[in-house]
Every structure is written in structure tokens, then in C-alpha cells.
Protein backbone atom coordinates (compact mmCIF):
# COMPACT_ATOMS: atom_id res chain seq x y z
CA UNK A 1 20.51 1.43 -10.63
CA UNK A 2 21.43 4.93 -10.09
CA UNK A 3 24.91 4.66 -11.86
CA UNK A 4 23.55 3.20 -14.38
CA UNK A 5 22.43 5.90 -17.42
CA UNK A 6 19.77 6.19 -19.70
CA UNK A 7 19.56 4.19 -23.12
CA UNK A 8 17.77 7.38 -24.31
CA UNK A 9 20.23 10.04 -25.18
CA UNK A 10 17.86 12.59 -26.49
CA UNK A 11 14.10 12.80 -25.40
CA UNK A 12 11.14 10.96 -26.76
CA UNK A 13 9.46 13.76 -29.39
CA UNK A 14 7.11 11.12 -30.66
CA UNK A 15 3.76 10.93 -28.34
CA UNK A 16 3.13 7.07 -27.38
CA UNK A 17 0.36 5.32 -29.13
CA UNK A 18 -2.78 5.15 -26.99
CA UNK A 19 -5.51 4.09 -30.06
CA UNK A 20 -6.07 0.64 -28.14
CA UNK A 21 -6.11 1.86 -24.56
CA UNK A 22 -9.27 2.18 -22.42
CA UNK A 23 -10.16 4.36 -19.18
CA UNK A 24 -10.06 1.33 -16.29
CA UNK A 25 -13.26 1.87 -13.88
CA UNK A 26 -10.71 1.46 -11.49
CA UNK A 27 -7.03 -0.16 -11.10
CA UNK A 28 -5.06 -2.50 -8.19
CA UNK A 29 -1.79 -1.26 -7.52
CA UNK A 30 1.25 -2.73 -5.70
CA UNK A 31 4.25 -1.00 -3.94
CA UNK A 32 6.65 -3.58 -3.07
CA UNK A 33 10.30 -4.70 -2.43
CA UNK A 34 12.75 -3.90 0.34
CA UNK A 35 13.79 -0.02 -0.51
CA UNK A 36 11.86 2.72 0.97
CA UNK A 37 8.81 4.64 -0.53
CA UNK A 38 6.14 2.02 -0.51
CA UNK A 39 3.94 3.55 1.88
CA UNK A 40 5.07 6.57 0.78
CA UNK A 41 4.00 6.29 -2.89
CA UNK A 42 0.35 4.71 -1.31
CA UNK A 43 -0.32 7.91 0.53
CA UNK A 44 1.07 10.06 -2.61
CA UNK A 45 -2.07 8.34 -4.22
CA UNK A 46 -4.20 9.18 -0.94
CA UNK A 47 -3.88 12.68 -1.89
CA UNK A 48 -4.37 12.67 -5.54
CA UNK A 49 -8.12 10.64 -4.50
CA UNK A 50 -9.01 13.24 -2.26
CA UNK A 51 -7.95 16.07 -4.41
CA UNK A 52 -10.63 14.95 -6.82
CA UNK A 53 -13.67 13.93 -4.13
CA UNK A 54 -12.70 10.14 -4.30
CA UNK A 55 -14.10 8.48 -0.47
CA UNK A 56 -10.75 6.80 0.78
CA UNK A 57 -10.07 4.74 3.57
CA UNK A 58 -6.14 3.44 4.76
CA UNK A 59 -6.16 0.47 6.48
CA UNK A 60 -2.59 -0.35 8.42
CA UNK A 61 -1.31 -3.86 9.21
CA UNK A 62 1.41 -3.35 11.21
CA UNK A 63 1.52 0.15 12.68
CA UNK A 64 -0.63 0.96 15.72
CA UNK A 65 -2.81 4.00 16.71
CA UNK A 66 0.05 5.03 19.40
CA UNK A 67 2.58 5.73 16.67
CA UNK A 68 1.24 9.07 16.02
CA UNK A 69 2.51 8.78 12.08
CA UNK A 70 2.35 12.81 10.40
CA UNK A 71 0.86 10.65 7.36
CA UNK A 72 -2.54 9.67 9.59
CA UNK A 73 -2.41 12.87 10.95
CA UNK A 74 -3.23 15.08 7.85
CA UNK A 75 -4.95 12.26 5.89
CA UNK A 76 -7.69 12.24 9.06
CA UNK A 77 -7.85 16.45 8.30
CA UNK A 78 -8.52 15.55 4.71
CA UNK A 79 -11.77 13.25 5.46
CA UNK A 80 -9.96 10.08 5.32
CA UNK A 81 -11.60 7.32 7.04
CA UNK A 82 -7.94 5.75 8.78
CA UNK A 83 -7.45 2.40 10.79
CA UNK A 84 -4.32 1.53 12.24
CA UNK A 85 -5.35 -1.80 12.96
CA UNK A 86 -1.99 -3.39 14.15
CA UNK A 87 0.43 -3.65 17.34
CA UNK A 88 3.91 -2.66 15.92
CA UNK A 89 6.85 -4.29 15.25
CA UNK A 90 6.48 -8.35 15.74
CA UNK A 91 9.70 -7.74 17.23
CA UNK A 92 8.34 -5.56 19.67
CA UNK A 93 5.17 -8.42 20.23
CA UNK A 94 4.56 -9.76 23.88
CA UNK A 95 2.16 -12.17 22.22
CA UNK A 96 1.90 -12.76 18.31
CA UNK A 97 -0.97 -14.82 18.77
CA UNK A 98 -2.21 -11.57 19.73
CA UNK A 99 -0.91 -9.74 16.65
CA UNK A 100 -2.09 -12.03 14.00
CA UNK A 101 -5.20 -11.94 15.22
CA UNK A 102 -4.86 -8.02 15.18
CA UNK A 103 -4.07 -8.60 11.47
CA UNK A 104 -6.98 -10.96 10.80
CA UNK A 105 -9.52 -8.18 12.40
CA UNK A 106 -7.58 -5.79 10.23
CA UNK A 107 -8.44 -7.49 7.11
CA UNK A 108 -11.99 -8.49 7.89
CA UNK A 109 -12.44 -4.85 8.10
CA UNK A 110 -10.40 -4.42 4.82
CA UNK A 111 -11.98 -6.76 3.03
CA UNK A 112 -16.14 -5.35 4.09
CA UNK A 113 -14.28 -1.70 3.04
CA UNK A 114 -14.01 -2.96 -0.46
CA UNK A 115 -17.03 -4.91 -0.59
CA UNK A 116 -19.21 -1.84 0.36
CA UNK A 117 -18.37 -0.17 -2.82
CA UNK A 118 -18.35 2.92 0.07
CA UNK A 119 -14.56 4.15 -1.51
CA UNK A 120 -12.87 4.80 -4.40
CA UNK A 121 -9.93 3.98 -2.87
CA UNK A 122 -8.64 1.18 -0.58
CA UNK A 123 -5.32 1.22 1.02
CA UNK A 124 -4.15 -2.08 2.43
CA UNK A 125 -0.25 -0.96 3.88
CA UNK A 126 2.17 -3.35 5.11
CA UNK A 127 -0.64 -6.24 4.09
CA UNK A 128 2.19 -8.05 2.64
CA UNK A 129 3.75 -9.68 5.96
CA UNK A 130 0.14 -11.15 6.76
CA UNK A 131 -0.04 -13.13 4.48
CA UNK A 132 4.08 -14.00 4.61
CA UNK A 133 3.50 -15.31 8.01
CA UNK A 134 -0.01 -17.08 6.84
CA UNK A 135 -1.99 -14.80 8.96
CA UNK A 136 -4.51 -14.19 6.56
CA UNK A 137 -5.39 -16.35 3.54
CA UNK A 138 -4.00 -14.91 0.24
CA UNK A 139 -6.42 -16.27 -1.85
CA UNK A 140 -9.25 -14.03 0.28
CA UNK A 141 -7.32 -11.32 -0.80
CA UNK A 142 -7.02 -12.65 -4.34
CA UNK A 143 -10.99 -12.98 -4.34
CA UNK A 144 -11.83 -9.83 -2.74
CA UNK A 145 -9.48 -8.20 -5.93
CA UNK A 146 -11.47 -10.17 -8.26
CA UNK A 147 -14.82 -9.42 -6.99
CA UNK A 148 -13.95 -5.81 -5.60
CA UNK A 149 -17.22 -3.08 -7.07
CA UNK A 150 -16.05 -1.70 -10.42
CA UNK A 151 -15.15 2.03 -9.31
CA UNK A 152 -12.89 0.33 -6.13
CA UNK A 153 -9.51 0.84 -6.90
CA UNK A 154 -7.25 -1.15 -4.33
CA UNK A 155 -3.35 -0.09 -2.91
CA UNK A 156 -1.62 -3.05 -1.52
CA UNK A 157 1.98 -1.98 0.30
CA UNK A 158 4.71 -4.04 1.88
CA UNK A 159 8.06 -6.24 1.18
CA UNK A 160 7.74 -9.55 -0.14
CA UNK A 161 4.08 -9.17 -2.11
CA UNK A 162 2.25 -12.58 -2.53
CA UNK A 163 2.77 -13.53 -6.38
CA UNK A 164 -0.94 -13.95 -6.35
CA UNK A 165 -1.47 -10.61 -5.84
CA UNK A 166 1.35 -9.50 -8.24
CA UNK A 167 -0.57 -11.43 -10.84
CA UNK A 168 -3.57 -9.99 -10.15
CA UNK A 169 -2.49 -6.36 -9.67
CA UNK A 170 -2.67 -3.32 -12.75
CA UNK A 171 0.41 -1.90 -11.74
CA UNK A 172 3.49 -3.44 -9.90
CA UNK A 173 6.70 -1.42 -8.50
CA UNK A 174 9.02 -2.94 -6.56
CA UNK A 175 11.03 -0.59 -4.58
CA UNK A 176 15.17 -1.45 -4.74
CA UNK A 177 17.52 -0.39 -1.87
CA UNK A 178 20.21 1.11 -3.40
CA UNK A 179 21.35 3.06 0.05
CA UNK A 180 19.24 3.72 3.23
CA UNK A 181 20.13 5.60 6.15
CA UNK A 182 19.42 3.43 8.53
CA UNK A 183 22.38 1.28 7.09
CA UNK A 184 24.61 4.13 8.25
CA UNK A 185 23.47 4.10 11.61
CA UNK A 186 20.40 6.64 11.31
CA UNK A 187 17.07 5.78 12.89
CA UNK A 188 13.86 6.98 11.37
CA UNK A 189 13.45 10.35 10.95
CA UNK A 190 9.86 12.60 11.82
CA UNK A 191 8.87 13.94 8.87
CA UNK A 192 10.69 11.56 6.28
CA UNK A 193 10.15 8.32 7.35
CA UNK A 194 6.89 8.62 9.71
């Protein structure tokens, strides 16, 4: 937590051993848990890809083209290829039938992105509450991880990540709410949040 200090009271001087690594063709990451930054640290990555020529392509389960998000925005100036395949909020939903299969289109589309070996980089955001709500099979996902083209590295975003997936990731983070604005009363804000 962010009380809590450091074990380390003077910095590391020794550089950490590396003799058995190996450079991954590509990795599966996962930005999960219920503090903010998940999508955040996704499109972080976006950047770094493009910076060095990588093809990417976001793919968004829950937000819709009307949002007008400042992330889509400049990642569509940089060449990225962007779907905001969902309908908002399920809150928000006239008809969920309607939004799962919204979701379902959304990863069919996903899932032929990774297969074409086309990008370096996949983002799946806010996948995580279609498969909750069995909207789309996790084991699909699972398989299209397993049997991704080598140089595909894969971003899966969104509370509550599938243990599948966990297990099948490179690299997990789970994002912890320590404090959040929105707990104080504060909507989102333009610029921070979307």
C-alpha cells in the first residue's frame, strides 16, 4: 500500500542476473483489478509499439464509437487501426441481448486480428466483463493465446480477469484502489480518465 515503505533501505548496486533469460518473440500481458490505470497502462504500451513501427490494433469491449475517448483520438493519428466495438455502460443498455452480441462481434473481430499475424500488438480492453457475464467463451480466448503467430504480442484489460487467462498470461498486474475520486464525489475527468 502506499503507507506502507520499502524493505530496501538503500538501492540495489548489484545488476540482476539475466544469464538464463531469453528475448520472448512476443509476450501476453494483463492489466487487471478494480483501481484505475488498466486501460491506461494498455495504451502506455500502444505508444511504445508504434514508437518502434510495431502494426497495432485496440479493440474495445465496452466503450462505443460516440464516446469520443482523447486515447482513440491520437492513437487513430498515430496509424492505429481502433474498434470501439461496444454500446457503453450495461447500465446504460436498452437491450443486453443487444450488447453481448456487440461483445461477441467484438471478439470475432479480435480473435481474426490475432490470427492474421497482421500486428504486433493486440489490445483486447475491458475484455474481462465478457467473459464474467459468459458472453464470450474463455477458453476461445485461452486458445487464440495459445495459438496466437509468434511475433503477436496480446494486451488483455479489465476487472475481474478470467484465471485462465491469468495462467496463461507473461505478465500480470492487478491494479489496487487505494483512493479514487470518484469515491469523493468526482465524475470522470477529460483528459485523466477518458
Amino acid at each position: 500500500m502506499a503507507s506502507e515503505q520499502s524493505a530496501e533501505k538503500t538501492p540495489p548496486v548489484d545488476t540482476p542476473a539475466k544469464d538464463s533469460h531469453t528475448v520472448a518473440s512476443s509476450l501476453v500481458l494483463v492489466t487487471t483489478g478494480h483501481g484505475k490505470g488498466k486501460s491506461t497502462a494498455a495504451f502506455g504500451t500502444v505508444l511504445r509499439a508504434v514508437a518502434v513501427g510495431w502494426p497495432v490494433t485496440v479493440v474495445q469491449f465496452l466503450k462505443s464509437g460516440d464516446w469520443q475517448v482523447g486515447e482513440e483520438k491520437m492513437c487513430r493519428k498515430l496509424g492505429v487501426e481502433w474498434l470501439a466495438a461496444g454500446d457503453g455502460f450495461t447500465w446504460d443498455s436498452s437491450d443486453l441481448d443487444e450488447s453481448r452480441a456487440q461483445a461477441v462481434a467484438a471478439w470475432e473481430v479480435a480473435s481474426e486480428r490475432i490470427a492474421s499475424g497482421e500486428y504486433r500488438l493486440v489490445v483486447m480492453d475491458e475484455i474481462s466483463y465478457a467473459m464474467t457475464w459468459d458472453w464470450i467463451d474463455v477458453a476461445d480466448v485461452v486458445s487464440a493465446i495459445e495459438n496466437r503467430p509468434p511475433n503477436v504480442s496480446l494486451i488483455f484489460t479489465g476487472r475481474d480477469m478470467d484465471q485462465r487467462v491469468i495462467d496463461a498470461a507473461d505478465t500480470v498486474t492487478e491494479m489496487v484502489n487505494i483512493k479514487h475520486a470518484f469515491d469523493n464525489g468526482k465524475i470522470a475527468k477529460k483528459g485523466i480518465d477518458h
